[in-house]
Protein backbone atom coordinates (compact mmCIF):
# COMPACT_ATOMS: atom_id res chain seq x y z
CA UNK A 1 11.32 24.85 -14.68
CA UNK A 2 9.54 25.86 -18.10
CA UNK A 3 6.07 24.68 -17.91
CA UNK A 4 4.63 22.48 -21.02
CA UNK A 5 0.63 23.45 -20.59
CA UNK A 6 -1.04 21.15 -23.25
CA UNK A 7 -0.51 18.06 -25.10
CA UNK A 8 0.49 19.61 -28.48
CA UNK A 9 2.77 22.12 -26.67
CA UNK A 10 4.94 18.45 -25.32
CA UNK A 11 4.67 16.94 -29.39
CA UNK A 12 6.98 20.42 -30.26
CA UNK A 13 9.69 18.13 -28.74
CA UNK A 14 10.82 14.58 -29.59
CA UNK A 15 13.13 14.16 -26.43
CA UNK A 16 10.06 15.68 -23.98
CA UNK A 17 7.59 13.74 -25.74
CA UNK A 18 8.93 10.48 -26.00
CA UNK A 19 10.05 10.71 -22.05
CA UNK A 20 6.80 11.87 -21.33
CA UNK A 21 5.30 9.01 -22.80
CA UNK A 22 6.98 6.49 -21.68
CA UNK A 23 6.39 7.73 -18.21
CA UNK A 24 2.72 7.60 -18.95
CA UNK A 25 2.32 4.09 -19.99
CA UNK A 26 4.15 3.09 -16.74
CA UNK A 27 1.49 4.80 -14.83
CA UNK A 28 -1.73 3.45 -16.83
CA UNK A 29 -0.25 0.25 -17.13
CA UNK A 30 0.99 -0.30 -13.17
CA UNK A 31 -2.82 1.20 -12.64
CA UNK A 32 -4.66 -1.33 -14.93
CA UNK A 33 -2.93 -4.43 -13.74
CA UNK A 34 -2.69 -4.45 -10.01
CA UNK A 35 -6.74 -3.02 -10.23
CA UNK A 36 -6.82 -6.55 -12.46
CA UNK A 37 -5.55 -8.43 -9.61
CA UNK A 38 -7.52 -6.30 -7.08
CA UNK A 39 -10.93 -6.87 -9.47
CA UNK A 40 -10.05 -11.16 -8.62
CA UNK A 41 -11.14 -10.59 -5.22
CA UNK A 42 -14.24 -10.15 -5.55
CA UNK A 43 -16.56 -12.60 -3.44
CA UNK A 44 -13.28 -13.99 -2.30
CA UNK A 45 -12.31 -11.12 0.91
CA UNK A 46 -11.94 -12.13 3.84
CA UNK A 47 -15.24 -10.75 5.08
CA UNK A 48 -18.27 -8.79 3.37
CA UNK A 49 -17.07 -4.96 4.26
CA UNK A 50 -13.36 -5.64 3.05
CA UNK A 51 -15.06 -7.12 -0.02
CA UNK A 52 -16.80 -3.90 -0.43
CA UNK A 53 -14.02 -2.09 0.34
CA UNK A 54 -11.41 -3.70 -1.97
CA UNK A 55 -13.70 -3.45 -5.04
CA UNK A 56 -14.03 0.42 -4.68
CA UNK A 57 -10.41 0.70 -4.77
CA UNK A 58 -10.35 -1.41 -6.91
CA UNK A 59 -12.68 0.42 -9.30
CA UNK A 60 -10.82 4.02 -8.20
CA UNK A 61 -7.59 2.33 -9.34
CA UNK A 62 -8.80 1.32 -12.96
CA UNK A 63 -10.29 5.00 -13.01
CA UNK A 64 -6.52 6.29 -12.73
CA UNK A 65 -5.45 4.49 -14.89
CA UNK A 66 -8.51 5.80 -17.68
CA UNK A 67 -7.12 9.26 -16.69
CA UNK A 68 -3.00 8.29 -17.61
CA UNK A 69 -4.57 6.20 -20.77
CA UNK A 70 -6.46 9.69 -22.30
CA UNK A 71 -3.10 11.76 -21.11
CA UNK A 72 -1.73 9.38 -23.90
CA UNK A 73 -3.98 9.64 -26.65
CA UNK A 74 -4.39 13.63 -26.46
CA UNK A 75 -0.43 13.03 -27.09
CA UNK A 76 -1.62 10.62 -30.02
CA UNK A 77 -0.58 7.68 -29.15
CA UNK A 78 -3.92 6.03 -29.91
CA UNK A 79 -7.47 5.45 -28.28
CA UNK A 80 -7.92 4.94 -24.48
CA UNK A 81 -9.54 1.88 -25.04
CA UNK A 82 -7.26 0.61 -27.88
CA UNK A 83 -3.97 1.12 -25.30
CA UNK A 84 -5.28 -0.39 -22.71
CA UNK A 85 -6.61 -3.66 -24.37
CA UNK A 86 -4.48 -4.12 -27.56
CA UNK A 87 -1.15 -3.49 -27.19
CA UNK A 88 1.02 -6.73 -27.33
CA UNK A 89 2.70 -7.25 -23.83
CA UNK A 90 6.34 -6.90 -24.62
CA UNK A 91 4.97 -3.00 -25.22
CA UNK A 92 3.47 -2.96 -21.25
CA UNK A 93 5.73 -0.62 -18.55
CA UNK A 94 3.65 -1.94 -15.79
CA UNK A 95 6.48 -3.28 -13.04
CA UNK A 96 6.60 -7.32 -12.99
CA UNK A 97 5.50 -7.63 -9.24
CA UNK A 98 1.93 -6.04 -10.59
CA UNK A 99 1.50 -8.63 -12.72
CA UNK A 100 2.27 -11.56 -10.70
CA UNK A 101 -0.92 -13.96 -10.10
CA UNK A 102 -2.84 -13.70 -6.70
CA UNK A 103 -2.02 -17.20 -5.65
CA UNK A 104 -2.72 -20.67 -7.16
CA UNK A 105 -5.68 -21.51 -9.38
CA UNK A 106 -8.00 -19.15 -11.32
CA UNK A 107 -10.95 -17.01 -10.31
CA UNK A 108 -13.18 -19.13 -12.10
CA UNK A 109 -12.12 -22.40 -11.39
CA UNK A 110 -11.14 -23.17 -7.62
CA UNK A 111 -9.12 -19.96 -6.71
CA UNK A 112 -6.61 -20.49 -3.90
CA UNK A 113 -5.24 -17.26 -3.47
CA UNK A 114 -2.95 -15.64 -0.78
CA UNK A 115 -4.62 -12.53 1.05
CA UNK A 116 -0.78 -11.93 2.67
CA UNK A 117 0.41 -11.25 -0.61
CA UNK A 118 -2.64 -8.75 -1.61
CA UNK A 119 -1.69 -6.96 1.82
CA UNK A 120 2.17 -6.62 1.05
CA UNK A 121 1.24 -6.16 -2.67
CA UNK A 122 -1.02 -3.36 -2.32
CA UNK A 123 0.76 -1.31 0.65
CA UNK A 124 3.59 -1.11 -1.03
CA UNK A 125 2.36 -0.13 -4.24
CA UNK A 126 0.00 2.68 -2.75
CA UNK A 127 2.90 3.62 -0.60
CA UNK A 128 5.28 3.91 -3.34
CA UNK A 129 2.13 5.50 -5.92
CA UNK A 130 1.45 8.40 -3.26
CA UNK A 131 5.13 9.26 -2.97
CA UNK A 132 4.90 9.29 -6.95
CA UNK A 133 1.71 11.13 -7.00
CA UNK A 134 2.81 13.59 -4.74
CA UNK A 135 6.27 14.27 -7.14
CA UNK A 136 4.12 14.57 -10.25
CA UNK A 137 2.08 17.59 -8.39
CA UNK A 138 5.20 19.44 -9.45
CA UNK A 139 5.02 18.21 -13.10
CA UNK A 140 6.36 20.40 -16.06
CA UNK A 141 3.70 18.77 -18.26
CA UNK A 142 0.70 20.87 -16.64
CA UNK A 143 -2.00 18.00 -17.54
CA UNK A 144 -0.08 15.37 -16.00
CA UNK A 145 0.24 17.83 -12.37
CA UNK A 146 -3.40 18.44 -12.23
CA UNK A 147 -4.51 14.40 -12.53
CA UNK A 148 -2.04 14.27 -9.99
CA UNK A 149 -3.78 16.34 -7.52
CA UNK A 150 -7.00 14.84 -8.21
CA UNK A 151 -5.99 11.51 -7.66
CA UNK A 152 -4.04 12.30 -4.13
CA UNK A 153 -7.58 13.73 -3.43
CA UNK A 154 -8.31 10.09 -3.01
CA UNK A 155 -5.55 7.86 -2.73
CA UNK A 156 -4.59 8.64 0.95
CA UNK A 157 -7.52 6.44 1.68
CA UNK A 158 -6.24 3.43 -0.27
CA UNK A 159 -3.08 3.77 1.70
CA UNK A 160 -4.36 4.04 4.95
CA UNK A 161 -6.53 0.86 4.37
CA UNK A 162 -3.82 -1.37 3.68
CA UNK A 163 -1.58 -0.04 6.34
CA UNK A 164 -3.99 -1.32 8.43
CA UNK A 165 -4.58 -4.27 7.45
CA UNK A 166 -0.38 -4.75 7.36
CA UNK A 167 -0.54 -3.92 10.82
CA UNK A 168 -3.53 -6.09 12.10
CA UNK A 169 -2.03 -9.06 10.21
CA UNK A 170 1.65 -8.45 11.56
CA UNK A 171 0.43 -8.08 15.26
CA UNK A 172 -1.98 -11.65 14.74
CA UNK A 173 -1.04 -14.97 14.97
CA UNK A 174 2.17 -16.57 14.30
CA UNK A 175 0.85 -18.25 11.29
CA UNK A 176 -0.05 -14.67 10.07
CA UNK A 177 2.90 -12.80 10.92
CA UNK A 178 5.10 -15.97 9.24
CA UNK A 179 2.74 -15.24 5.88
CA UNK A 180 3.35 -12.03 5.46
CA UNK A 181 6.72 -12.18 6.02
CA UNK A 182 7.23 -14.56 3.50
CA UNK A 183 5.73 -12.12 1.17
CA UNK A 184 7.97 -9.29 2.10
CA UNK A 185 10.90 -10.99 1.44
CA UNK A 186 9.13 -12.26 -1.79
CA UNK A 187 8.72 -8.52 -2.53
CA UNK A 188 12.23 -7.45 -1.63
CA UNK A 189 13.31 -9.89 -4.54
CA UNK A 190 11.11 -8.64 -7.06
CA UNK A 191 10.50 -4.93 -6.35
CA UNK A 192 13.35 -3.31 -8.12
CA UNK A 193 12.09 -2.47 -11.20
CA UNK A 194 9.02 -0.69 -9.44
CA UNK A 195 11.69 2.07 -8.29
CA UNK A 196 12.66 2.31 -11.73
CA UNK A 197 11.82 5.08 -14.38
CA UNK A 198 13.04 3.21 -17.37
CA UNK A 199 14.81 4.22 -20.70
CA UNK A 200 14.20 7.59 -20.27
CA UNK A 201 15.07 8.18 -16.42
CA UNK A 202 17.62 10.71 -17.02
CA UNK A 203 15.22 12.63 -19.72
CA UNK A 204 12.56 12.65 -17.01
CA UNK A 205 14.63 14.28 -14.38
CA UNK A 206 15.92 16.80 -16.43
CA UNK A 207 12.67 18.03 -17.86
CA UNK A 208 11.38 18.26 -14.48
CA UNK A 209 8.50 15.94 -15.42
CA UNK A 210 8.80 13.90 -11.94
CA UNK A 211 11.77 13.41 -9.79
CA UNK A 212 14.61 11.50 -10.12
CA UNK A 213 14.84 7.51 -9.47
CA UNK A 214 17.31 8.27 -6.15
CA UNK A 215 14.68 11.07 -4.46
CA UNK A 216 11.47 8.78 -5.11
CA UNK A 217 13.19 5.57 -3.64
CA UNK A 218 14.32 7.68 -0.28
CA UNK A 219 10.92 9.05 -0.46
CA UNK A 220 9.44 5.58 -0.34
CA UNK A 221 11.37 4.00 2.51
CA UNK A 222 10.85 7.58 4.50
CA UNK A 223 6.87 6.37 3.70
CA UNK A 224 7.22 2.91 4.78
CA UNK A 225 9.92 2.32 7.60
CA UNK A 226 7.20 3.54 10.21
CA UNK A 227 5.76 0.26 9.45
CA UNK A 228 8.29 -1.97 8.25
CA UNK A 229 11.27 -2.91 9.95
CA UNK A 230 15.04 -2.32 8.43
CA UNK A 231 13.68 -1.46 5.03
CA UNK A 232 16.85 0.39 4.69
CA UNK A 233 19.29 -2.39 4.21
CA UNK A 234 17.13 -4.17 1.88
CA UNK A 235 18.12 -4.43 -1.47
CA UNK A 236 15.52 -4.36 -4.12
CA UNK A 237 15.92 -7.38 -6.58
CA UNK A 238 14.59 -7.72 -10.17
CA UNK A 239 14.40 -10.96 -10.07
CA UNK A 240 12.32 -11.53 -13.62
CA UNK A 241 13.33 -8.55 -15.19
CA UNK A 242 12.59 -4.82 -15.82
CA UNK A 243 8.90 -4.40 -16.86
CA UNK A 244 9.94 -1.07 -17.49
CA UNK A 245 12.36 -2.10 -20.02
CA UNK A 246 9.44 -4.63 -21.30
CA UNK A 247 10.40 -7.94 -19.57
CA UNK A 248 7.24 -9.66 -18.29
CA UNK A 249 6.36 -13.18 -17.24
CA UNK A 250 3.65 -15.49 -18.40
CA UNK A 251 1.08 -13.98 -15.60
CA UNK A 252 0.76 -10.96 -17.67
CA UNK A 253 -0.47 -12.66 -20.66
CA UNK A 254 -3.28 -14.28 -18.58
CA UNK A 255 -4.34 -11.09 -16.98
CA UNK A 256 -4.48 -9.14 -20.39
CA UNK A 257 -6.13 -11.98 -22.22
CA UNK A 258 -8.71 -11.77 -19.28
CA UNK A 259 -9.31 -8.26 -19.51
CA UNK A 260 -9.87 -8.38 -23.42
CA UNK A 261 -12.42 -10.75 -23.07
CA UNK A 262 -15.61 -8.39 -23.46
CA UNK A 263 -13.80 -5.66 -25.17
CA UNK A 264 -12.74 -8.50 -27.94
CA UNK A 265 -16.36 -9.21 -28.11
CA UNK A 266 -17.25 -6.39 -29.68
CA UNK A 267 -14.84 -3.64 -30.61
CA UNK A 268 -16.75 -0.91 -31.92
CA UNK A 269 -19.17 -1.04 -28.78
CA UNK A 270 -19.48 2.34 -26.67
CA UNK A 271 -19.24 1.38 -23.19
């Protein structure tokens, strides 16, 4: 494996740089949209300490995906700010299920959302971002391996919490077990294109830039079937599309209208 050790060193080649990229904004992007959803929840926990809780992972999350943004503009691809805020959504690689809305209503305005689908939601995403993580350790592109390690540095944590919380709501009550559930199966149908690299999924595997799409999905049901039943004869739907391949649904366009609100106030503000 030939090592690419700065930013200019992976612009020396199209094919690198344009897998490399795209790889990036998948990262960032996943990052700044399920920390969106997590940022809804606040005030609306179940109890004080998760509130806490959730909002500093929340706030970690959004952090990560700062870290993936900057990978991109040292490749000149634009500001951090500008990429996270201004691109249209058709040019987003976060994964659909990211996107999807917390439950019914909005935060402002008589929120009715479903904590059984930020439990599923979240432990599989941090299950499926460590086993990620952990791949991009072993990087080519030598910037991209060492945010890797840092972030693992903290992420085990946001794992752990919502295993826990999967596990405390699957051995409640009926009514909570029948929730989440529901929201599995939900999941099943809609996590495909999570497990996805995109366009450049053969480019990524050969440059050694992160595994291939096979190793990370075994990797991710070795993570989770100690905690969820038969996850190996499920089969992962796409059922609105490949965000990876820029397919998104209407949710995404509320979340990123959202988040623009203050920088859209005033552009040229340092913040």
């Amino acid at each position: 494996m030939t090592k690419v050790t700065s930013a200019q060193e992976a612009m020396n080649d199209d094919v690198y740089l344009k897998a490399l990229t795209d790889l990036l904004y998948q990262l960032a992007d996943d990052d700044f949209l399920i920390s969106f959803r997590g940022s809804e929840w606040l005030g609306l926990a179940p109890h004080i300490e998760e509130d806490v809780a959730f909002s500093s992972i929340t706030q970690n999350t959004m952090g990560h995906a700062l870290m993936y943004y900057r990978l991109l503009e040292d490749l000149s691809e634009g500001e951090a700010d500008a990429l996270a805020h201004e691109r249209d959504p058709s040019s987003r690689r976060n994964a659909v299920y990211f996107e999807k809305k917390n439950g019914e209503g909005e935060y402002l305005t008589e929120p009715y959302y479903d904590w059984a689908l930020a439990v599923v939601r979240n432990f599989l995403y941090e299950s499926f971002k460590k086993v990620k993580l952990e791949a991009l350790t072993k990087s080519s592109y030598t910037p991209l391996a060492n945010i890797a390690g840092k972030v693992l540095m903290e992420q085990p944590y946001h794992l752990s919490h919502w295993k826990i919380w999967f596990k405390q709501l699957n051995n409640s009550t009926d009514e909570a077990k029948t929730k989440l559930q529901s929201r599995l199966e939900e999941a099943w149908q809609q996590f495909g294109d999570v497990l996805e690299l995109g366009e450049y999924a053969t480019e990524l595997e050969h440059f050694d830039i992160i595994s291939g799409e096979d190793d990370l999905k075994e990797r991710f049901i070795q993570e989770v079937e100690s905690t969820v039943k038969d996850i190996r004869d499920i089969s992962f739907g796409k059922a609105f599309g490949s965000g990876r391949e820029g397919d998104h649904t209407p949710d995404l366009d509320q979340a990123l209208n959202t988040l623009a609100e203050v920088y859209r106030s005033d552009e040229k503000a340092v913040w």
